[in-house]
PDB file of N, CA and C in Angstrom:
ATOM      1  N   UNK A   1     -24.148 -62.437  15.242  1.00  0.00           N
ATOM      2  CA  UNK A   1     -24.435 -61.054  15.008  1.00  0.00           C
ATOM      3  C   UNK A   1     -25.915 -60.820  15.261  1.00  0.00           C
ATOM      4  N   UNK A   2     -26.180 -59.534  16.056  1.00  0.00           N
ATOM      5  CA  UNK A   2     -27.484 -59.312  16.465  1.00  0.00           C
ATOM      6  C   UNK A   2     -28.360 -58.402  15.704  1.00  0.00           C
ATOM      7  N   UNK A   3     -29.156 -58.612  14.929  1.00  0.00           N
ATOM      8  CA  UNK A   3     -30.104 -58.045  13.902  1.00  0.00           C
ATOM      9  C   UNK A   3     -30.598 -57.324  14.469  1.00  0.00           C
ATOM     10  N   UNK A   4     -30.410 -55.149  14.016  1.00  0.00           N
ATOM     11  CA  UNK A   4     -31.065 -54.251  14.548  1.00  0.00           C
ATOM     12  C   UNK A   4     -32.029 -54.087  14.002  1.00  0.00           C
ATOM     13  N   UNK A   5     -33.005 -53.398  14.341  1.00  0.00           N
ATOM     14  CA  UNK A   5     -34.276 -52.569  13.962  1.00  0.00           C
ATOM     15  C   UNK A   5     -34.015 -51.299  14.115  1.00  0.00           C
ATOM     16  N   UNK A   6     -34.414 -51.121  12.816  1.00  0.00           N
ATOM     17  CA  UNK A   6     -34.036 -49.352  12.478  1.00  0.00           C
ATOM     18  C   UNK A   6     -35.366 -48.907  11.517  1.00  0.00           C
ATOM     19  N   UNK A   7     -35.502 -47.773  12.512  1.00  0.00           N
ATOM     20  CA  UNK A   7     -37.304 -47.096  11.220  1.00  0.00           C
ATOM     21  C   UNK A   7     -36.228 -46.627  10.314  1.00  0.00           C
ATOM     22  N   UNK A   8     -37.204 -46.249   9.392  1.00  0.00           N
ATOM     23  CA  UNK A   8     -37.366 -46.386   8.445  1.00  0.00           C
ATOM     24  C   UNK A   8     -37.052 -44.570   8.619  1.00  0.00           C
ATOM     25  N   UNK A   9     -37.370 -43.798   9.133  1.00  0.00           N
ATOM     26  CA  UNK A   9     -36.571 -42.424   9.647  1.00  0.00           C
ATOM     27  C   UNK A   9     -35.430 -42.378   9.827  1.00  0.00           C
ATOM     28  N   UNK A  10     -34.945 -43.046  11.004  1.00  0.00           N
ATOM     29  CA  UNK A  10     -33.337 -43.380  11.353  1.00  0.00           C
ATOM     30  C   UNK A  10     -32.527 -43.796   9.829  1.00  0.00           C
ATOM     31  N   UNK A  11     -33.473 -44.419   9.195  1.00  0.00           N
ATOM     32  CA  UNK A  11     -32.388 -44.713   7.672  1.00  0.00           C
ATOM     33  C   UNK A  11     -32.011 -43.928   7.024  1.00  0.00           C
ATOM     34  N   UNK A  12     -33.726 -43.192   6.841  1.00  0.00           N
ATOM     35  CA  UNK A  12     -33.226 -41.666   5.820  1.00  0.00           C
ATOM     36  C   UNK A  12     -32.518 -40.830   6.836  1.00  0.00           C
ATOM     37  N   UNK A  13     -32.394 -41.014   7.603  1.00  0.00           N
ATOM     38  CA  UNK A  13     -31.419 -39.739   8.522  1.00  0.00           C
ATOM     39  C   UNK A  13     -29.571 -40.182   7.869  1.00  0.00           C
ATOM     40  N   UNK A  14     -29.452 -41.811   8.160  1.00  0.00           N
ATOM     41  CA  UNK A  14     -28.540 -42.049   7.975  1.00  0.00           C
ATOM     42  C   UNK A  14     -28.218 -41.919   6.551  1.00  0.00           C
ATOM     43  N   UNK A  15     -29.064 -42.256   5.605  1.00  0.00           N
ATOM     44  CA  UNK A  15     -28.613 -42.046   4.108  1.00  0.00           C
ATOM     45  C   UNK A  15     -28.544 -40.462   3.710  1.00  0.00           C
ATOM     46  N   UNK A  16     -28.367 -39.366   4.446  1.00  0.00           N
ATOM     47  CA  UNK A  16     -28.507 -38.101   4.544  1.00  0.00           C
ATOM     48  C   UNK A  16     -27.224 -37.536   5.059  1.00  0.00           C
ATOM     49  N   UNK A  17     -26.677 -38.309   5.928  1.00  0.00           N
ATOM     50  CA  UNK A  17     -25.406 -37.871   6.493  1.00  0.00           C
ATOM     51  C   UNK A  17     -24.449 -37.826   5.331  1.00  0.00           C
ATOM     52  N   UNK A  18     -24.810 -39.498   4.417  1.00  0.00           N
ATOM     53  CA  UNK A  18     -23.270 -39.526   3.670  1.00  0.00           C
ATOM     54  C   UNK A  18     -22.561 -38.268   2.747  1.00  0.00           C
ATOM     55  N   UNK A  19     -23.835 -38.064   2.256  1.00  0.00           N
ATOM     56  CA  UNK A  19     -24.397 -36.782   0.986  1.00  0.00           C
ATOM     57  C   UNK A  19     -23.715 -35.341   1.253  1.00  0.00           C
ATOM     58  N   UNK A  20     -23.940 -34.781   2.669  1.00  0.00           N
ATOM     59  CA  UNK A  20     -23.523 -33.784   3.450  1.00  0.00           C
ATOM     60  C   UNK A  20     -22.064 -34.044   4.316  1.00  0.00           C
ATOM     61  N   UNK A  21     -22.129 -34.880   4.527  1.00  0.00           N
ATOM     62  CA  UNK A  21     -20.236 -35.054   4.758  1.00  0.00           C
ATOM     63  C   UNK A  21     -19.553 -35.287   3.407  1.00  0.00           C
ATOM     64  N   UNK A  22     -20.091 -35.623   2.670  1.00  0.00           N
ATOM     65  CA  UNK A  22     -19.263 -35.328   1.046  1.00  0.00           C
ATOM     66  C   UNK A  22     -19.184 -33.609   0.903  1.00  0.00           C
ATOM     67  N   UNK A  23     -19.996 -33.297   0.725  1.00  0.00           N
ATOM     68  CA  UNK A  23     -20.362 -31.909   0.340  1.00  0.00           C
ATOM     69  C   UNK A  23     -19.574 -30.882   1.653  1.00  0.00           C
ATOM     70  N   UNK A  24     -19.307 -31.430   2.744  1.00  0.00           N
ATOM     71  CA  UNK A  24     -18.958 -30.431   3.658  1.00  0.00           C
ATOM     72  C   UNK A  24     -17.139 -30.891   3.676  1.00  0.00           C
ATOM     73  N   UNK A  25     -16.766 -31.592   3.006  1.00  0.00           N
ATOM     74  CA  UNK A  25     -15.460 -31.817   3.055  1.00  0.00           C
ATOM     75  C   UNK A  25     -14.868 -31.609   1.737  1.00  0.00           C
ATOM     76  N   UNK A  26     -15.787 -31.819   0.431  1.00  0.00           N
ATOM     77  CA  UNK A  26     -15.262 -30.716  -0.346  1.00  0.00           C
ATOM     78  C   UNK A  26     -15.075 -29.124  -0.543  1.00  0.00           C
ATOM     79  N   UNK A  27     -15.811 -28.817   0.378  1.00  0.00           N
ATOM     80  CA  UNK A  27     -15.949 -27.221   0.671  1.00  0.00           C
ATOM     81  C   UNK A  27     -14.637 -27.021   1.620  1.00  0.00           C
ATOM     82  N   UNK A  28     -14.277 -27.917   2.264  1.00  0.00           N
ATOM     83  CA  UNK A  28     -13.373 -27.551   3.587  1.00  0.00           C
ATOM     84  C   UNK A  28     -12.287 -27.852   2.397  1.00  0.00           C
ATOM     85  N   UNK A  29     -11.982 -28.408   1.394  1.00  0.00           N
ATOM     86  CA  UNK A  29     -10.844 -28.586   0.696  1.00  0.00           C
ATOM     87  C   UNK A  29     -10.814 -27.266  -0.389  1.00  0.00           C
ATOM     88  N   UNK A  30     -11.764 -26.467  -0.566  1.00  0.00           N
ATOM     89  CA  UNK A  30     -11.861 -25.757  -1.225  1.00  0.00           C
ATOM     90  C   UNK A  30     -11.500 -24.194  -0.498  1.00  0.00           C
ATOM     91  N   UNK A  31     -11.476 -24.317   0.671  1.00  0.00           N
ATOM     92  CA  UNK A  31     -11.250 -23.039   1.430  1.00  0.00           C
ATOM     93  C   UNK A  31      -9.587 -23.330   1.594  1.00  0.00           C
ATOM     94  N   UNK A  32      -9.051 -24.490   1.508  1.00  0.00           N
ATOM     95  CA  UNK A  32      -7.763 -24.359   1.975  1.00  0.00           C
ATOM     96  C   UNK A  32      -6.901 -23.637   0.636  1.00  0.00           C
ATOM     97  N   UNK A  33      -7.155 -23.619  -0.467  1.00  0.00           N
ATOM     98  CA  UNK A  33      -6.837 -23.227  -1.494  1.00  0.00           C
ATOM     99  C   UNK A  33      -6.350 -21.678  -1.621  1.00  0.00           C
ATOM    100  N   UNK A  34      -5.025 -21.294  -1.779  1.00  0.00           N
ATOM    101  CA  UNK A  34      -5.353 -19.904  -1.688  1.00  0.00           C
ATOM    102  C   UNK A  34      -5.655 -19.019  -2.924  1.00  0.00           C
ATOM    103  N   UNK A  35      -6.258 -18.192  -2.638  1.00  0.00           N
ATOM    104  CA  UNK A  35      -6.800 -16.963  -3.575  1.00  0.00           C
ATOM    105  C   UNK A  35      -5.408 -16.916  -4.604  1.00  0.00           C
ATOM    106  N   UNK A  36      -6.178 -16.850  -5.989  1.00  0.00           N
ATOM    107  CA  UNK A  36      -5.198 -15.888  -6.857  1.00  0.00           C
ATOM    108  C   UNK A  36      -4.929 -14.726  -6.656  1.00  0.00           C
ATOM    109  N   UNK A  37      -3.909 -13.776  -6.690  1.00  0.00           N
ATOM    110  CA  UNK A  37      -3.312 -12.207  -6.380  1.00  0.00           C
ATOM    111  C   UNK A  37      -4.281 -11.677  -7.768  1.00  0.00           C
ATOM    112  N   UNK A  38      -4.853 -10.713  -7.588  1.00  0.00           N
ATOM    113  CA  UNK A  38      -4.681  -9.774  -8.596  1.00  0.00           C
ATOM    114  C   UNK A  38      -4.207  -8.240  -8.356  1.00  0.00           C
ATOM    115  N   UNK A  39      -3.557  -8.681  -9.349  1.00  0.00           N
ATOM    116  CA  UNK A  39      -2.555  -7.086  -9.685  1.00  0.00           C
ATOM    117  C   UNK A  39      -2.961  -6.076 -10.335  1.00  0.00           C
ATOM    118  N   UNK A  40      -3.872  -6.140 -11.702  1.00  0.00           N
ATOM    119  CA  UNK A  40      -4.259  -5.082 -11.695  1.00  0.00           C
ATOM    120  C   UNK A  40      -5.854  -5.509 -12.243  1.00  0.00           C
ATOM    121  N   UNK A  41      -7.065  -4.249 -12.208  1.00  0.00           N
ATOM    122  CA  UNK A  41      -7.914  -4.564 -12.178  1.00  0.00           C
ATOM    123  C   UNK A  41      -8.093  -4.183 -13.764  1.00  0.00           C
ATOM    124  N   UNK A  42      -8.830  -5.106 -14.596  1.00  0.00           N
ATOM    125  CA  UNK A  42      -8.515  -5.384 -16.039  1.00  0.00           C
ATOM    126  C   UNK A  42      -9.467  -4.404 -16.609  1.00  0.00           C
ATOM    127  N   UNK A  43     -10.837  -3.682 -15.899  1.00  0.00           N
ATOM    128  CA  UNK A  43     -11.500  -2.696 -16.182  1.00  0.00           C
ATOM    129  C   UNK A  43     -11.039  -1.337 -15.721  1.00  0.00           C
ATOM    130  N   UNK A  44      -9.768  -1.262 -15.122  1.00  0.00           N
ATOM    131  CA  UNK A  44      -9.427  -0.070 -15.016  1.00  0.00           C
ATOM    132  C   UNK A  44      -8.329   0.265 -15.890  1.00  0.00           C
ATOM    133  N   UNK A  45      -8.241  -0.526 -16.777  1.00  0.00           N
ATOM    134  CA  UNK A  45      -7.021  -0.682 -18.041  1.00  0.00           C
ATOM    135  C   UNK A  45      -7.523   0.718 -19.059  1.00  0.00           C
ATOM    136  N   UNK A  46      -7.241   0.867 -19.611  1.00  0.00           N
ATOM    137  CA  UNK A  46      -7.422   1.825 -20.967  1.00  0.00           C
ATOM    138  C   UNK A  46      -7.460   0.918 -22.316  1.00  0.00           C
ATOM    139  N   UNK A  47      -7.641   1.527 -23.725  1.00  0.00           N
ATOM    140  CA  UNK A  47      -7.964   0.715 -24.642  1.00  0.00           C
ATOM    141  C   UNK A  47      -6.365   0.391 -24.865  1.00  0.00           C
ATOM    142  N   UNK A  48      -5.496   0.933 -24.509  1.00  0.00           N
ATOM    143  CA  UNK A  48      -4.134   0.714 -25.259  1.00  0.00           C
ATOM    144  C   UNK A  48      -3.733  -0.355 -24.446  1.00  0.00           C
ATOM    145  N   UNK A  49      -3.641  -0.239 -22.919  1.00  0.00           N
ATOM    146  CA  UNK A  49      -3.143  -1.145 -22.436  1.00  0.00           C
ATOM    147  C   UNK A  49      -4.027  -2.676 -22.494  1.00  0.00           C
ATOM    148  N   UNK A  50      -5.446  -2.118 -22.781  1.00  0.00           N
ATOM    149  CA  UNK A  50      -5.648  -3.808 -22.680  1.00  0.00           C
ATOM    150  C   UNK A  50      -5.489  -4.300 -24.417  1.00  0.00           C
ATOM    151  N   UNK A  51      -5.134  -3.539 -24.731  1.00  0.00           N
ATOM    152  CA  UNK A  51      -4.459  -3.897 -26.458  1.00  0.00           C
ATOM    153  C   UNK A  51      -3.343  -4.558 -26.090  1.00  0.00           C
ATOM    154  N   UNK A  52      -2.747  -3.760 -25.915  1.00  0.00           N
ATOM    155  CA  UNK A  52      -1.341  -4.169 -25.632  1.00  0.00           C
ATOM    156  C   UNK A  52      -1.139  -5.832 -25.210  1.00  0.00           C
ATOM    157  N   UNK A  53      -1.873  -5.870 -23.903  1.00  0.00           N
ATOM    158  CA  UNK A  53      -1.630  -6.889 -23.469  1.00  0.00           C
ATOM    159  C   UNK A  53      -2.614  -8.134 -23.768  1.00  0.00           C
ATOM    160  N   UNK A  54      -3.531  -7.829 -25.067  1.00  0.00           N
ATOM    161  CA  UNK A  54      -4.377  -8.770 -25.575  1.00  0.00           C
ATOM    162  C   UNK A  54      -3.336  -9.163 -27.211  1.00  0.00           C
ATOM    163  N   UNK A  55      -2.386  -8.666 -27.237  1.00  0.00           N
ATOM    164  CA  UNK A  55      -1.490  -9.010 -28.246  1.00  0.00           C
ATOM    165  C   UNK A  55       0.181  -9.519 -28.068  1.00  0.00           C
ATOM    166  N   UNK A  56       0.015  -9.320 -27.005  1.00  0.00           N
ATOM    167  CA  UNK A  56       0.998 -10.199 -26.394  1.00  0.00           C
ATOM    168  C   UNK A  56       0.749 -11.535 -25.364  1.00  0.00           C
ATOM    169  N   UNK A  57      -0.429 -11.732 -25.800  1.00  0.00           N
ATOM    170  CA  UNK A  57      -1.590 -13.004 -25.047  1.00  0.00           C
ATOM    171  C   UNK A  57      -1.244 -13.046 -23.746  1.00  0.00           C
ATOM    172  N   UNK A  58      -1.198 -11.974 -22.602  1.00  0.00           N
ATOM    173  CA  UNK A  58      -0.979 -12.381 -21.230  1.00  0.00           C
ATOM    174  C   UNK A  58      -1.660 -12.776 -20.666  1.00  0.00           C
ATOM    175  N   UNK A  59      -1.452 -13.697 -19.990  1.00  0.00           N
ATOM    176  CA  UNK A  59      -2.218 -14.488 -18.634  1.00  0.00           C
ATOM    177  C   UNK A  59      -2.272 -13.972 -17.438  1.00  0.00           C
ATOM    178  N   UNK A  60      -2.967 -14.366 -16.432  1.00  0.00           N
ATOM    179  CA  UNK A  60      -2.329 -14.061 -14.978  1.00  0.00           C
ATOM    180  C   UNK A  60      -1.479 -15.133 -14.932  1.00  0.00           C
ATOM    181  N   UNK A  61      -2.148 -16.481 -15.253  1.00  0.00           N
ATOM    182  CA  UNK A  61      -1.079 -17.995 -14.765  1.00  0.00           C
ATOM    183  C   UNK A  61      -0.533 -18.536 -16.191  1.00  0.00           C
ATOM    184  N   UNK A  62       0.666 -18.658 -16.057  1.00  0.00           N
ATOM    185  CA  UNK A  62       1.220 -19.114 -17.433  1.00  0.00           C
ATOM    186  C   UNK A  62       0.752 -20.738 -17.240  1.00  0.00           C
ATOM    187  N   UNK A  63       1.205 -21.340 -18.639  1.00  0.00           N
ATOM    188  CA  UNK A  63       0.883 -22.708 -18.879  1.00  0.00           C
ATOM    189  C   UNK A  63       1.667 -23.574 -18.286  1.00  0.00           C
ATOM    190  N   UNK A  64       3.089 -23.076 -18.230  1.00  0.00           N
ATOM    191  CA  UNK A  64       4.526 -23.883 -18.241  1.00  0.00           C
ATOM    192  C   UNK A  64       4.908 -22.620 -17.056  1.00  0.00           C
ATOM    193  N   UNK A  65       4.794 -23.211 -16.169  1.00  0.00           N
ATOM    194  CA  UNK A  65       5.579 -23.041 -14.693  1.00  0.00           C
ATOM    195  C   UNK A  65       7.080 -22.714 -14.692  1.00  0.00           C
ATOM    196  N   UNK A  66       7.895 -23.249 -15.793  1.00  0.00           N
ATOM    197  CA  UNK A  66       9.081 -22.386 -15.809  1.00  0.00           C
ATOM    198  C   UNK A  66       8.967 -21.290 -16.464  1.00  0.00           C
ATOM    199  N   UNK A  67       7.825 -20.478 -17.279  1.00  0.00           N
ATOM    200  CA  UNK A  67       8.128 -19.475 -18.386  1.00  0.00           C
ATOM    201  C   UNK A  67       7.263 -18.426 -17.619  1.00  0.00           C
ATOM    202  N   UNK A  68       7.143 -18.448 -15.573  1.00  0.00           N
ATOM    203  CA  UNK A  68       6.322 -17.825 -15.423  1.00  0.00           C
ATOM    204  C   UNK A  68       6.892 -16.108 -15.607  1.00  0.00           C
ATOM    205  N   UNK A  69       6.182 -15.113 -15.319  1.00  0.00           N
ATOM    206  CA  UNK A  69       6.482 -13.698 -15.183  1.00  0.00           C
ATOM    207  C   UNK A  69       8.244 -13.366 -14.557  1.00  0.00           C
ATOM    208  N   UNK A  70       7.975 -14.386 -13.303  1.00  0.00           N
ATOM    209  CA  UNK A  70       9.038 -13.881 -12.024  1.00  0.00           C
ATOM    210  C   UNK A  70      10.403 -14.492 -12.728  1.00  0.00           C
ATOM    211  N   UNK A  71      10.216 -15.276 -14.077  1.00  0.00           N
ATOM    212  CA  UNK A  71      11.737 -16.223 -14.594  1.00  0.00           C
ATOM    213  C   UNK A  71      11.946 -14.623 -15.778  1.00  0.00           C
ATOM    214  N   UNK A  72      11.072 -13.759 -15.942  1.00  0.00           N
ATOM    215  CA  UNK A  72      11.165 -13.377 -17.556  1.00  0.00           C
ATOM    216  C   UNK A  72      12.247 -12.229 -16.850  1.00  0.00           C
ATOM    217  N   UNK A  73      13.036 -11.447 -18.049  1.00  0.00           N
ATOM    218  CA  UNK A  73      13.927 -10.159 -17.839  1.00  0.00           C
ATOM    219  C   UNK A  73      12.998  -9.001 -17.777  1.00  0.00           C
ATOM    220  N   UNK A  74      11.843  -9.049 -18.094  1.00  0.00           N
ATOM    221  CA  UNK A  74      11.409  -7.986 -18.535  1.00  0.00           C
ATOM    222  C   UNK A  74      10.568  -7.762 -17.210  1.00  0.00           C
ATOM    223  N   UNK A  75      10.519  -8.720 -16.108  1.00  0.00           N
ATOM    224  CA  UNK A  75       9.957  -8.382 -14.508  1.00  0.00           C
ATOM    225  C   UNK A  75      10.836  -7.893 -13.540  1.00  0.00           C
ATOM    226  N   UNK A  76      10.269  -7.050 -13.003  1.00  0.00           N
ATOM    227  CA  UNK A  76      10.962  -6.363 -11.489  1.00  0.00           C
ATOM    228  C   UNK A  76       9.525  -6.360 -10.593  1.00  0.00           C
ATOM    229  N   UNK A  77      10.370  -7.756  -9.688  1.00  0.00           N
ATOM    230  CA  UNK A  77       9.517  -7.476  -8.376  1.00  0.00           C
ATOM    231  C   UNK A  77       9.376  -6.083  -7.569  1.00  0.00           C
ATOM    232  N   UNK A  78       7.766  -6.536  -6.936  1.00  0.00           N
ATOM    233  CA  UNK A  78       7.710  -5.421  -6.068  1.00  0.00           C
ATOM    234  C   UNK A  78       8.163  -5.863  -4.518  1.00  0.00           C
ATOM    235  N   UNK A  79       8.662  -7.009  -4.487  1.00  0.00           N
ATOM    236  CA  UNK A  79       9.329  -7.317  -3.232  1.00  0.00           C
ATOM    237  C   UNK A  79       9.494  -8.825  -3.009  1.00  0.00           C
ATOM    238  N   UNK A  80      10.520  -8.746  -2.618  1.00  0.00           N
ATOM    239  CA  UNK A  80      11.305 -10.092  -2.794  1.00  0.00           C
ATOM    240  C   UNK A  80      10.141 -11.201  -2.612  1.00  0.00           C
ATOM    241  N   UNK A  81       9.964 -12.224  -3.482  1.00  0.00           N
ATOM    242  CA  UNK A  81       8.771 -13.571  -3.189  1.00  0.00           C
ATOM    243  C   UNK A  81       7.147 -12.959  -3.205  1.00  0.00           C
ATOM    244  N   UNK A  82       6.990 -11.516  -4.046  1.00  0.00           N
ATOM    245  CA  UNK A  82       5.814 -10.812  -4.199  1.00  0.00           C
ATOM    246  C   UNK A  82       5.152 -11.544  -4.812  1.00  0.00           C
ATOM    247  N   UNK A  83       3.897 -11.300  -5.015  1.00  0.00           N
ATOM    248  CA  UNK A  83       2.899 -11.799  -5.902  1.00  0.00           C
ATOM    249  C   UNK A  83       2.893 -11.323  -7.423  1.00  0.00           C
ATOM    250  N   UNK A  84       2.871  -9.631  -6.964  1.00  0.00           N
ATOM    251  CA  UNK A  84       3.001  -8.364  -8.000  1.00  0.00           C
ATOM    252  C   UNK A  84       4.336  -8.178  -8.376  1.00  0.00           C
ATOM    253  N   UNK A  85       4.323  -7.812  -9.669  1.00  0.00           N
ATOM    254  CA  UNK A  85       5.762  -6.778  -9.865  1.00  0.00           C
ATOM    255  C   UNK A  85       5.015  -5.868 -11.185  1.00  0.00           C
ATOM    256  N   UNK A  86       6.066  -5.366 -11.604  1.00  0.00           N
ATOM    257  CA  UNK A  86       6.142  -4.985 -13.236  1.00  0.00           C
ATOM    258  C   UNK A  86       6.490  -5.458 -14.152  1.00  0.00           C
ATOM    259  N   UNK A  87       6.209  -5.172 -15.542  1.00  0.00           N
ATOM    260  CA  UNK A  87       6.522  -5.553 -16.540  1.00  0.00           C
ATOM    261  C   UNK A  87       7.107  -4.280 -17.285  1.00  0.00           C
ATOM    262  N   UNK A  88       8.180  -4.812 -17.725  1.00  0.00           N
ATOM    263  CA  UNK A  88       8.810  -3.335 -18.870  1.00  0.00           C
ATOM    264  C   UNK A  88       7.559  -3.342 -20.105  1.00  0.00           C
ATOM    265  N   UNK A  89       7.453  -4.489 -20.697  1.00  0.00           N
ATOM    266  CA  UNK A  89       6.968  -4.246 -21.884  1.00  0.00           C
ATOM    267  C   UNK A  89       5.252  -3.990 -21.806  1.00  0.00           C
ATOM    268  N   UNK A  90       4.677  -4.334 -20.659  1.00  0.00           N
ATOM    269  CA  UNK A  90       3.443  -4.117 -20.602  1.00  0.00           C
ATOM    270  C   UNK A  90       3.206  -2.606 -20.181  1.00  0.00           C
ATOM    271  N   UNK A  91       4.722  -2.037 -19.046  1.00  0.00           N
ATOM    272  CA  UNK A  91       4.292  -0.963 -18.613  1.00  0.00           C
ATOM    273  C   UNK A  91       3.333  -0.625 -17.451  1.00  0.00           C
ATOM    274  N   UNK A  92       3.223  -2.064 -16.785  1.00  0.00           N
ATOM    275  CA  UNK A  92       2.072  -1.852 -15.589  1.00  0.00           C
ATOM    276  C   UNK A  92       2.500  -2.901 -14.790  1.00  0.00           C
ATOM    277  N   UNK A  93       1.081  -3.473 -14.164  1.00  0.00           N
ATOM    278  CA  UNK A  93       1.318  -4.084 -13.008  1.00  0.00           C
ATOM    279  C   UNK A  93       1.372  -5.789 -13.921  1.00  0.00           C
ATOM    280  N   UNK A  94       1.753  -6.620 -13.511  1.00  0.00           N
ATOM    281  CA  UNK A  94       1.766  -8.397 -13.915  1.00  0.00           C
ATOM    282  C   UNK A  94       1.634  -9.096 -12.179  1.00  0.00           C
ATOM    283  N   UNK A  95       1.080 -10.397 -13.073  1.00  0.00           N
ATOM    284  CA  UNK A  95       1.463 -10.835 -11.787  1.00  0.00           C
ATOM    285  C   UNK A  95       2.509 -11.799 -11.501  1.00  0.00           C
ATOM    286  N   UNK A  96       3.417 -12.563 -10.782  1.00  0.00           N
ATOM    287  CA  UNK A  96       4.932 -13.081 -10.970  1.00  0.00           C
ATOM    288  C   UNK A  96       4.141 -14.536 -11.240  1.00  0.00           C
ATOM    289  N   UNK A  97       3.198 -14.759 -11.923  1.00  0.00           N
ATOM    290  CA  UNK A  97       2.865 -16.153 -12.321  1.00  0.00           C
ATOM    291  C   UNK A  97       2.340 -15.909 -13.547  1.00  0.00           C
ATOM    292  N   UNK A  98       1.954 -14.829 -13.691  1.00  0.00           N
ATOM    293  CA  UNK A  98       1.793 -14.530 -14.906  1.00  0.00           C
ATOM    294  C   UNK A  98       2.783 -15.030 -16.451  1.00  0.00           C
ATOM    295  N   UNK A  99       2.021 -14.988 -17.749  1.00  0.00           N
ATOM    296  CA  UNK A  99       2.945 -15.081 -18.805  1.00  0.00           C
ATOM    297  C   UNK A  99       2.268 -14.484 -19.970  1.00  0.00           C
ATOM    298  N   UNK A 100       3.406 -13.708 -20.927  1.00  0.00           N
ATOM    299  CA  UNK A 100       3.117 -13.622 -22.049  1.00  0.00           C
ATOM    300  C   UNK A 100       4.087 -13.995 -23.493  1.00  0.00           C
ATOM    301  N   UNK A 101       3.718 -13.810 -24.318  1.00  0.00           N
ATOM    302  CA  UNK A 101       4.176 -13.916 -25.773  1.00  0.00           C
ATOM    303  C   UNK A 101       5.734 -13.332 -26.085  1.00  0.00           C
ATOM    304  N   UNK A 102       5.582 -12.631 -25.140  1.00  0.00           N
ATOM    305  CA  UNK A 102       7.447 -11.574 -25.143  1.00  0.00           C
ATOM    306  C   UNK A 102       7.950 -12.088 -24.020  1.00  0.00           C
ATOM    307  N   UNK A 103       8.010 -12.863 -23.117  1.00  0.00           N
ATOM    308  CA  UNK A 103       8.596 -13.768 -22.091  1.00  0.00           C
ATOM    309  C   UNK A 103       9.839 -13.754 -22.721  1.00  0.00           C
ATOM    310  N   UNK A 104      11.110 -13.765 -21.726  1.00  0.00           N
ATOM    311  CA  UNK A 104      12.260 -13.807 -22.065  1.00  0.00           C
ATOM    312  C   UNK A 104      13.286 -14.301 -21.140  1.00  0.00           C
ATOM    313  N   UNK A 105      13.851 -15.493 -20.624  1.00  0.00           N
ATOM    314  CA  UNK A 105      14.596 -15.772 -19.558  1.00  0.00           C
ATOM    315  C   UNK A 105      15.584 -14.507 -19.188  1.00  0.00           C
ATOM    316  N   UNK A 106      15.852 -14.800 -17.779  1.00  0.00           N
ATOM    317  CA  UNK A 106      16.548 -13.774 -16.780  1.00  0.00           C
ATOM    318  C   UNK A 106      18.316 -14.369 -17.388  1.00  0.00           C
ATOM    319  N   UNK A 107      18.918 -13.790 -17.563  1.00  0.00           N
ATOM    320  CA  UNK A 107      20.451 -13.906 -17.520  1.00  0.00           C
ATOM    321  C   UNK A 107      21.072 -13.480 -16.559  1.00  0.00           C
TER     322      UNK A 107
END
C-alpha cells in the first residue's frame, strides 16, 4: 500500500464533507414526509367551539390508529379517502386522523 500525502487543507475539506452529507440527507428525508392536512384553522374557532372541542380533548392525530376520526359514527367524509370531513358532535370541520373523547365505532 502506497502512503499518500495530503495537506493538511485537503483534510479539513475532507472532514467537512462527512458533517454536510449527514445534514443534507437528513433534510432530503425530511422533505419526503408529507404535510399534516389542516382542516380547520384553530384561531378562527369562536370561544364555544374551541370549548367544545377542548372538552372533548380533540386531536388532529389520535394516539391509537384504530380510534382515528374516519373509524368514529359521528364522521362524514368530505370525499371518499379525504383528509377532512365532519364531525356531528363538534359541528365543524375534523380531520379523518383526528380523535376525541366521544369517539364511537362505525356499525
Amino acid at each position: 500500500m502506497k502512503p499518500t500525502n495530503m495537506s493538511r487543507r485537503a483534510l479539513l475539506v475532507r472532514a467537512c464533507e462527512i458533517p454536510v452529507a449527514g445534514v443534507a440527507l437528513f433534510l432530503s428525508a425530511c422533505a419526503d414526509k408529507q404535510p399534516s392536512s389542516v382542516c380547520v384553522d384553530r384561531d378562527q374557532l369562536n370561544e364555544a367551539e374551541s370549548s367544545l372541542r377542548a372538552s372533548v380533548q380533540y386531536t388532529d392525530r389520535a394516539p391509537d390508529p384504530a380510534k382515528q376520526c374516519r373509524g368514529c359514527a359521528y364522521f362524514r367524509s368530505a370525499a371518499e379517502g379525504a383528509d377532512c370531513g365532519t364531525c356531528q358532535i363538534l359541528n365543524g370541520p375534523v380531520s379523518a386522523t383526528g380523535h376525541c373523547t366521544s369517539w364511537s365505532a362505525k356499525t
